[in-house]
PDB file of N, CA and C in Angstrom:
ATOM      1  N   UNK A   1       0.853  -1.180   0.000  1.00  0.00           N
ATOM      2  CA  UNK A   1       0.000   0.000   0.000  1.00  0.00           C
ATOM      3  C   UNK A   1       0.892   1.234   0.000  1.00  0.00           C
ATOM      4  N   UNK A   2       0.876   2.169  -0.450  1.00  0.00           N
ATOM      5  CA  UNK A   2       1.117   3.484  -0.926  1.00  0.00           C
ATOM      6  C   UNK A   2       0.394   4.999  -0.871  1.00  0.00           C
ATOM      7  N   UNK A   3       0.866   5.836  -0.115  1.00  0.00           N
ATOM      8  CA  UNK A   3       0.038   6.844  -0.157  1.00  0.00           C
ATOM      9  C   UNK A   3       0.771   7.901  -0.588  1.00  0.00           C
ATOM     10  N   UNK A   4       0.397   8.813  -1.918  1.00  0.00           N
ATOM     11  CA  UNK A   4       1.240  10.202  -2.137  1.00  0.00           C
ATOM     12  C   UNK A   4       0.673  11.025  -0.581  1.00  0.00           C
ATOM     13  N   UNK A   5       1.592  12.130  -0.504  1.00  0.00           N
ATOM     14  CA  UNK A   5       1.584  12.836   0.305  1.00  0.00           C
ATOM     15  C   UNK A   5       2.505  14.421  -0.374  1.00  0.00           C
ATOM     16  N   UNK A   6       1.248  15.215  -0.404  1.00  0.00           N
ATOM     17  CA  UNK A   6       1.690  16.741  -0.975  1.00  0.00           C
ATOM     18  C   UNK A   6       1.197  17.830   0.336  1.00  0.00           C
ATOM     19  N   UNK A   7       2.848  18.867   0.437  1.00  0.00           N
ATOM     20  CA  UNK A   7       2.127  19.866   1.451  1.00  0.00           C
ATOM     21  C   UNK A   7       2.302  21.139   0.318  1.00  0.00           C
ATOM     22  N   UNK A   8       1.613  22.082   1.054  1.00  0.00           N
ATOM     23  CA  UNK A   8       2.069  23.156   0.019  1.00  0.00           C
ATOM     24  C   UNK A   8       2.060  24.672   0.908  1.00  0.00           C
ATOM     25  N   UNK A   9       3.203  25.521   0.515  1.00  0.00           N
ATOM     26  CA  UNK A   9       2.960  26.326   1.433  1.00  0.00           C
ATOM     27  C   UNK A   9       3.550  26.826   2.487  1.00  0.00           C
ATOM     28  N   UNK A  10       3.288  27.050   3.262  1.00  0.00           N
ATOM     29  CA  UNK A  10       3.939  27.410   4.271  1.00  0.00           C
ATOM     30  C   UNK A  10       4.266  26.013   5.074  1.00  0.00           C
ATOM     31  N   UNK A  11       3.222  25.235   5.064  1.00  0.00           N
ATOM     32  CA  UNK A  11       3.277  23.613   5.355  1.00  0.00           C
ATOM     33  C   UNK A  11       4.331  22.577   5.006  1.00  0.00           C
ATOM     34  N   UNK A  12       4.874  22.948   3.939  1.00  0.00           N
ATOM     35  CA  UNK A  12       6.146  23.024   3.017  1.00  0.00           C
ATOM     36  C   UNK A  12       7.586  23.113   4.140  1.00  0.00           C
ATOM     37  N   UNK A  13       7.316  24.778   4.236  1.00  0.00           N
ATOM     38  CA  UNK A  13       8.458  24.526   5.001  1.00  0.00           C
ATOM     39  C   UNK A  13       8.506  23.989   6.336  1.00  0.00           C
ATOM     40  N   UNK A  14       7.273  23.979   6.877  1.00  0.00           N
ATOM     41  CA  UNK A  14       6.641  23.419   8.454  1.00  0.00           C
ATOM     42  C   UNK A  14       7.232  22.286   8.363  1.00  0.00           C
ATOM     43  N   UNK A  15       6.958  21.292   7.902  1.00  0.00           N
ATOM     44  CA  UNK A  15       7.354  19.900   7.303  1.00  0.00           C
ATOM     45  C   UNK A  15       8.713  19.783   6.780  1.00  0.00           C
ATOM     46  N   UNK A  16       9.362  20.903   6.124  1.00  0.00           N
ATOM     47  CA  UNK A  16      10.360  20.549   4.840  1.00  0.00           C
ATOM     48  C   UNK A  16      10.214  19.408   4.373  1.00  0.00           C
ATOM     49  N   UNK A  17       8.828  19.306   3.683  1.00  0.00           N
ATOM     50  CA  UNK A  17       8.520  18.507   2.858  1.00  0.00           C
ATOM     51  C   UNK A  17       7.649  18.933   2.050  1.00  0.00           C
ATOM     52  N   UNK A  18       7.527  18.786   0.472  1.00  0.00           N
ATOM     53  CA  UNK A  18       7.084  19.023  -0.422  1.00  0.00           C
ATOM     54  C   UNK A  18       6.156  17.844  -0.801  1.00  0.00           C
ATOM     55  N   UNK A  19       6.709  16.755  -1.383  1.00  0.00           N
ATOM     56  CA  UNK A  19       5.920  15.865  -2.119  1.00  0.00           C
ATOM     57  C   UNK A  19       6.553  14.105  -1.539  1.00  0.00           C
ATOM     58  N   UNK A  20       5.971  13.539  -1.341  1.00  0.00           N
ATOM     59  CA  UNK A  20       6.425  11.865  -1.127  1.00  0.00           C
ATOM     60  C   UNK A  20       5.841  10.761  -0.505  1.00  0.00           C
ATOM     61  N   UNK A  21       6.023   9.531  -1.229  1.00  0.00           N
ATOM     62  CA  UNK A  21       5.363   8.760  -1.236  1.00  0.00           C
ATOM     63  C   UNK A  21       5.378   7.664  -0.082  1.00  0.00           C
ATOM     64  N   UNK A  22       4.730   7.862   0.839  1.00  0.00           N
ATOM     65  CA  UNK A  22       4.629   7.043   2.143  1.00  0.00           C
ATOM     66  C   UNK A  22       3.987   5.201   2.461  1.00  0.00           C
ATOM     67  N   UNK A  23       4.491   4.435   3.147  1.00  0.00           N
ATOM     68  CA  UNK A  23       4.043   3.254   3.026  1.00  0.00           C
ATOM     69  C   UNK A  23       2.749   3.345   3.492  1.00  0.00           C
ATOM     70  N   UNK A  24       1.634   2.699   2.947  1.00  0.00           N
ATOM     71  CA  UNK A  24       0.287   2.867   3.469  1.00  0.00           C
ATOM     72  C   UNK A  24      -0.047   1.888   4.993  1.00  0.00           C
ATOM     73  N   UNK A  25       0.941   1.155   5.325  1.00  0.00           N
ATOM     74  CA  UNK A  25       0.902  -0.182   6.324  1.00  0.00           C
ATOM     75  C   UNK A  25       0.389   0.639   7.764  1.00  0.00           C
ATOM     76  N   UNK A  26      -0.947   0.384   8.172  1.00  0.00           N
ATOM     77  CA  UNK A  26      -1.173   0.564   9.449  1.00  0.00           C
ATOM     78  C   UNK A  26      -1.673   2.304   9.412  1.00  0.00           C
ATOM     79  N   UNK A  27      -2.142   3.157   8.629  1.00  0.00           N
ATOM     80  CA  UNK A  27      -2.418   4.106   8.174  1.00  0.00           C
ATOM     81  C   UNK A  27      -3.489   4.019   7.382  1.00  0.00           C
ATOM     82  N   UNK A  28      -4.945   4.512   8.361  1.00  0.00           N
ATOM     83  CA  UNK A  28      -6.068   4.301   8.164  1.00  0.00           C
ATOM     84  C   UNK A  28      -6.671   5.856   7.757  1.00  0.00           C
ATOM     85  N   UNK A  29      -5.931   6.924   8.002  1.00  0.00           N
ATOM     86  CA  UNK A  29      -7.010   8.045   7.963  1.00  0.00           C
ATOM     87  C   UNK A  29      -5.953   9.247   8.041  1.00  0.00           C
ATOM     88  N   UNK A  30      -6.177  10.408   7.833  1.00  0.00           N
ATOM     89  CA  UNK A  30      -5.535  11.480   7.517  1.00  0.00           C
ATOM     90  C   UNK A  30      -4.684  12.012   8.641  1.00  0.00           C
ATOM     91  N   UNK A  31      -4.871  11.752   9.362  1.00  0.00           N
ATOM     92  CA  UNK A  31      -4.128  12.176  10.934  1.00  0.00           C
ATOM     93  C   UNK A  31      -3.563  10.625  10.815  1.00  0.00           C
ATOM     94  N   UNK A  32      -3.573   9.713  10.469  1.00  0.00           N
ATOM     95  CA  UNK A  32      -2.111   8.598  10.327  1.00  0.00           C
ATOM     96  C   UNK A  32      -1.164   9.213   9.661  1.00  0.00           C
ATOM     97  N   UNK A  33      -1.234   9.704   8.881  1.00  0.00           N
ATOM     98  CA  UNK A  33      -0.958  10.333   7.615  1.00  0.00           C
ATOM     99  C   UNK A  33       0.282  11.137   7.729  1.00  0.00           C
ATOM    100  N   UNK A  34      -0.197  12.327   8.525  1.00  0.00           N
ATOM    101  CA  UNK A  34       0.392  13.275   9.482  1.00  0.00           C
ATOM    102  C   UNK A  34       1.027  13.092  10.366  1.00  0.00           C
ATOM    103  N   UNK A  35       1.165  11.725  10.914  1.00  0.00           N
ATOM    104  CA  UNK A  35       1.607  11.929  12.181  1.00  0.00           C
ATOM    105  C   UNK A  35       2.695  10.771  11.585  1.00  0.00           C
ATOM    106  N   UNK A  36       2.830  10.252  10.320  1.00  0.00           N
ATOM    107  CA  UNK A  36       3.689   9.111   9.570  1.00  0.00           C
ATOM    108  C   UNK A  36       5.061   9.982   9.142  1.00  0.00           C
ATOM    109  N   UNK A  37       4.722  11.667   8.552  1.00  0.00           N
ATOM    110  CA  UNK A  37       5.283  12.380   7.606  1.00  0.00           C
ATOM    111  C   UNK A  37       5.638  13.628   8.928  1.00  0.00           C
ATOM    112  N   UNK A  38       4.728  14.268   9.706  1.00  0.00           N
ATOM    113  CA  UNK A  38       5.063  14.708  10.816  1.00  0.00           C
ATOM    114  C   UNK A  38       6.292  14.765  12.248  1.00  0.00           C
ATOM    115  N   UNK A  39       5.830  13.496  12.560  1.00  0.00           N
ATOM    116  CA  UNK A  39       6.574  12.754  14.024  1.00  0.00           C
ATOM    117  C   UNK A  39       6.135  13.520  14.496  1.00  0.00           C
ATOM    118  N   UNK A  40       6.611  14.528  15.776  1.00  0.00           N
ATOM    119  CA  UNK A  40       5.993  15.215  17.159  1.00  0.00           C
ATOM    120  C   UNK A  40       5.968  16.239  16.812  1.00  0.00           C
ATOM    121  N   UNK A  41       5.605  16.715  15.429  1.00  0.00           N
ATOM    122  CA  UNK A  41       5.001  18.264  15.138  1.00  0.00           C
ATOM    123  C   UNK A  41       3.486  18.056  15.134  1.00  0.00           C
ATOM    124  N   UNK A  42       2.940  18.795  15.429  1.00  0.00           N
ATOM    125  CA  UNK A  42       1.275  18.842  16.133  1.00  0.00           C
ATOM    126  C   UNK A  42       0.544  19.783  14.729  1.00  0.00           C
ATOM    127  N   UNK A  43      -0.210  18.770  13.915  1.00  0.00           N
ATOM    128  CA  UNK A  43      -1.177  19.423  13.185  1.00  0.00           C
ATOM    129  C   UNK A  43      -1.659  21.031  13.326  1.00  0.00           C
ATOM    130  N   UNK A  44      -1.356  22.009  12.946  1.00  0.00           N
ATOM    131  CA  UNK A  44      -2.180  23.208  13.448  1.00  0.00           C
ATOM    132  C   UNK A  44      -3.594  23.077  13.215  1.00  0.00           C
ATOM    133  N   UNK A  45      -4.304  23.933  13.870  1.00  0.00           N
ATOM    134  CA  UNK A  45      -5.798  23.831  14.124  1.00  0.00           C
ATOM    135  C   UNK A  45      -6.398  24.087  12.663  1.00  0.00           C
ATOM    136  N   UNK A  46      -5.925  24.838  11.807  1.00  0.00           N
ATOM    137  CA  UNK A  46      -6.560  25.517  10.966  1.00  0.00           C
ATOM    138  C   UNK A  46      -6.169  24.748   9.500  1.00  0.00           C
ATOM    139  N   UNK A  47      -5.141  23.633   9.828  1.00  0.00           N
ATOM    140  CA  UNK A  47      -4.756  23.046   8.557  1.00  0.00           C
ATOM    141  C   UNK A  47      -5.935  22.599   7.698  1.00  0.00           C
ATOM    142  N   UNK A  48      -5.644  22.768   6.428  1.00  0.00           N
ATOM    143  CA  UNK A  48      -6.271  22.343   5.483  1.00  0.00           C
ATOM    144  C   UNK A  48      -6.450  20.469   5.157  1.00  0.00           C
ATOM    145  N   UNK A  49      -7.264  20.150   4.513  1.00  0.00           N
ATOM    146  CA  UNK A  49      -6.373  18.880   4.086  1.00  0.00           C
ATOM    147  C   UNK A  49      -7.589  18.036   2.927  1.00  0.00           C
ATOM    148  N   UNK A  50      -6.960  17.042   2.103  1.00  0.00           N
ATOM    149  CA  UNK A  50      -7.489  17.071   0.742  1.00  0.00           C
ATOM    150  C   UNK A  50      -7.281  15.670   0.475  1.00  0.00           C
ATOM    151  N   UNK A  51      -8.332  14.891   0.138  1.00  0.00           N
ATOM    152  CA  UNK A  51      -7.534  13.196  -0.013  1.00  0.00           C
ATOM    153  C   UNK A  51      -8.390  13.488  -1.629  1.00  0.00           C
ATOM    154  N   UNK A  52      -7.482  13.161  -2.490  1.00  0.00           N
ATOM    155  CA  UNK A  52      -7.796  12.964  -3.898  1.00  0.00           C
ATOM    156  C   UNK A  52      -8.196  14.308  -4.489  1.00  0.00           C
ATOM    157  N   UNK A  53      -7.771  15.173  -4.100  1.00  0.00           N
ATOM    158  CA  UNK A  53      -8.333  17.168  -4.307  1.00  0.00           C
ATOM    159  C   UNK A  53      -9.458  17.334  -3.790  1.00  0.00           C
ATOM    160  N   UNK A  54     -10.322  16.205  -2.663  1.00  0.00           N
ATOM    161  CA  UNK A  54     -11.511  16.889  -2.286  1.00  0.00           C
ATOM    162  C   UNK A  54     -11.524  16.916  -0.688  1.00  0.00           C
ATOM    163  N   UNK A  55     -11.782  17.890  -0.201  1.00  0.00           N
ATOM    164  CA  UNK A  55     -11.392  18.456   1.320  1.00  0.00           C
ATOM    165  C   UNK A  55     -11.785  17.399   1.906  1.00  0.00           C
ATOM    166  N   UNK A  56     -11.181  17.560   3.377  1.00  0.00           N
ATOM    167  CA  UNK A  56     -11.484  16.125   3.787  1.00  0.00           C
ATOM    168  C   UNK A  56     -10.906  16.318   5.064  1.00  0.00           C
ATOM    169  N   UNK A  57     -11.403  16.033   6.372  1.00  0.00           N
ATOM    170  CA  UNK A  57     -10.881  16.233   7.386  1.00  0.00           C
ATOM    171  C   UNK A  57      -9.703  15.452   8.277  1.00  0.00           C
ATOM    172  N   UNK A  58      -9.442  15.390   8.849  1.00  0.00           N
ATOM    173  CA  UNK A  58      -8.455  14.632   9.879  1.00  0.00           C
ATOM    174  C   UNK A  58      -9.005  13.106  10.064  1.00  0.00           C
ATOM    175  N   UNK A  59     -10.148  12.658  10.348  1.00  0.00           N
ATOM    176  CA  UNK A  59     -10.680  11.488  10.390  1.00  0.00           C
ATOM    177  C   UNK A  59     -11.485  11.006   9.083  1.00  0.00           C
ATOM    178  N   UNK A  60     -10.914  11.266   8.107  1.00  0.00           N
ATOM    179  CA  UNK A  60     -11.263  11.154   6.919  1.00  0.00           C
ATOM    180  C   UNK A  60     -10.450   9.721   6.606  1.00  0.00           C
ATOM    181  N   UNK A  61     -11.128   8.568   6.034  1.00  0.00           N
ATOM    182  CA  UNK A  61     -10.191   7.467   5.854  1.00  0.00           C
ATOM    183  C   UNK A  61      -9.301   7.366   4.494  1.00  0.00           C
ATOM    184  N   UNK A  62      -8.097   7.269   4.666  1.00  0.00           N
ATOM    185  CA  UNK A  62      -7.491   6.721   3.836  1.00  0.00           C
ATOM    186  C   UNK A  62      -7.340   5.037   2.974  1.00  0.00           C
ATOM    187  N   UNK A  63      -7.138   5.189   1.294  1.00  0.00           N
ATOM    188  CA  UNK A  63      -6.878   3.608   1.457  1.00  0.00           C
ATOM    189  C   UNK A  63      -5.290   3.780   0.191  1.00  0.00           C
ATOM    190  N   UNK A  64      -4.937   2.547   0.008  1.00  0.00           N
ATOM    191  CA  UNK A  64      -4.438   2.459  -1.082  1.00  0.00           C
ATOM    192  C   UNK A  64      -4.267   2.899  -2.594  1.00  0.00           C
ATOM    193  N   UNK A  65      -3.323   3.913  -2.460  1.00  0.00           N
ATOM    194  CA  UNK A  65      -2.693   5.208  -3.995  1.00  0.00           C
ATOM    195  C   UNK A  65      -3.936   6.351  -3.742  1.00  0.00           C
ATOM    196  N   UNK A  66      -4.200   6.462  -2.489  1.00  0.00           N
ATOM    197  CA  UNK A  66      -4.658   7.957  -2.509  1.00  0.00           C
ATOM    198  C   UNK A  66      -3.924   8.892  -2.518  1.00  0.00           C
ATOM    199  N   UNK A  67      -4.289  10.219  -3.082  1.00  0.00           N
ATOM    200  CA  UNK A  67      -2.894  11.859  -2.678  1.00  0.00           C
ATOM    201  C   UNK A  67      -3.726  12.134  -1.380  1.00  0.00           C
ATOM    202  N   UNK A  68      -2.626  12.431  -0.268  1.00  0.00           N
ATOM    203  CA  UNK A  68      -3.285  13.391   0.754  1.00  0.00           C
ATOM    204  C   UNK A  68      -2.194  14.526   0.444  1.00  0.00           C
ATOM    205  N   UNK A  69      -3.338  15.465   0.880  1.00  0.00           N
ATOM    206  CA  UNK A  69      -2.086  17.373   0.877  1.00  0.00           C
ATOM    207  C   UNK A  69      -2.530  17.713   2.074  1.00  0.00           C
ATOM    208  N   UNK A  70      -1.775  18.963   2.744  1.00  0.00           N
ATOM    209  CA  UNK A  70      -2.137  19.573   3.589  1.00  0.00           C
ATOM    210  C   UNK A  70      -1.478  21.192   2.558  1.00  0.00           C
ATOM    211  N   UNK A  71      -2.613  21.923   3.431  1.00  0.00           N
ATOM    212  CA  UNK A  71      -2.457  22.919   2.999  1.00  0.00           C
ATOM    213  C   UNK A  71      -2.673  24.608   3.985  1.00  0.00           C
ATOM    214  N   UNK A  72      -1.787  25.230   4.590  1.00  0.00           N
ATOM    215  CA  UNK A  72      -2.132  26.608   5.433  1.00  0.00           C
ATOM    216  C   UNK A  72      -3.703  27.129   5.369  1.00  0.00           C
ATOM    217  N   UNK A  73      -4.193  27.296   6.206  1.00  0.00           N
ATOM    218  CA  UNK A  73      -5.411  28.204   6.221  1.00  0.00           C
ATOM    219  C   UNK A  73      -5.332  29.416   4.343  1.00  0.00           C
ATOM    220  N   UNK A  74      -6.539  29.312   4.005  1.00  0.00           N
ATOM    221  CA  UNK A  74      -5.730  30.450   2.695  1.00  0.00           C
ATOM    222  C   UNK A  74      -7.034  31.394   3.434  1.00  0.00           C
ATOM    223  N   UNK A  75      -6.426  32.997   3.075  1.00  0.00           N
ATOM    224  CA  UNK A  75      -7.193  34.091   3.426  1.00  0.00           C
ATOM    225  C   UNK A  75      -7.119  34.835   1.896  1.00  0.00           C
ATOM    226  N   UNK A  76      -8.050  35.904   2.261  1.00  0.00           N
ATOM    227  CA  UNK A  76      -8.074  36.719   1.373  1.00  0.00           C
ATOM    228  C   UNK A  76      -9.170  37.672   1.418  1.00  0.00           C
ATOM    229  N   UNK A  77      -9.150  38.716  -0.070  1.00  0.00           N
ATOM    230  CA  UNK A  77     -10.555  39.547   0.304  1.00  0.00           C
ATOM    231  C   UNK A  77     -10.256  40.850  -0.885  1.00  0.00           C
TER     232      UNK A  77
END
C-alpha cells in the first residue's frame, strides 16, 4: 500500500517537505498520515487537508494510492 503525500505552502516549510510517497501499512485516515510524515510536530488547528483534491478532514479514511495534501489556512478579500 502506498500513499502520495503533498504539502504546500507554508506547510512546506513546516514539514520541509514538499511531495512523497509514504508506506500505506497501518495508516487508516488522515491524521495517520500526518503523524507518519510529521513525528511530534502537532497538526495546526486551521490546517487544510485534501484526499484525492476533495477536502477532507483529519478522520477522513485513507486507502491504497490515494494523494493526501495539507495545505495553510488560505485568506483573502
Amino acid at each position: 500500500m502506498s500513499i502520495k503525500v503533498k504539502c504546500f505552502a507554508s506547510m512546506r516549510e513546516y514539514l520541509d517537505l514538499s511531495e512523497r510517497d509514504i508506506a500505506g501499512d497501518g495508516i487508516n485516515s488522515v491524521a495517520d498520515v500526518w503523524q507518519q510524515i510529521a513525528g511530534d510536530k502537532p497538526m495546526p488547528d486551521n490546517t487544510l487537508c485534501a484526499v484525492n483534491q476533495s477536502q477532507a478532514d483529519a478522520a477522513y479514511a485513507v486507502t491504497d494510492g490515494d494523494e493526501v495534501a495539507f495545505f495553510p489556512p488560505v485568506t483573502g478579500g
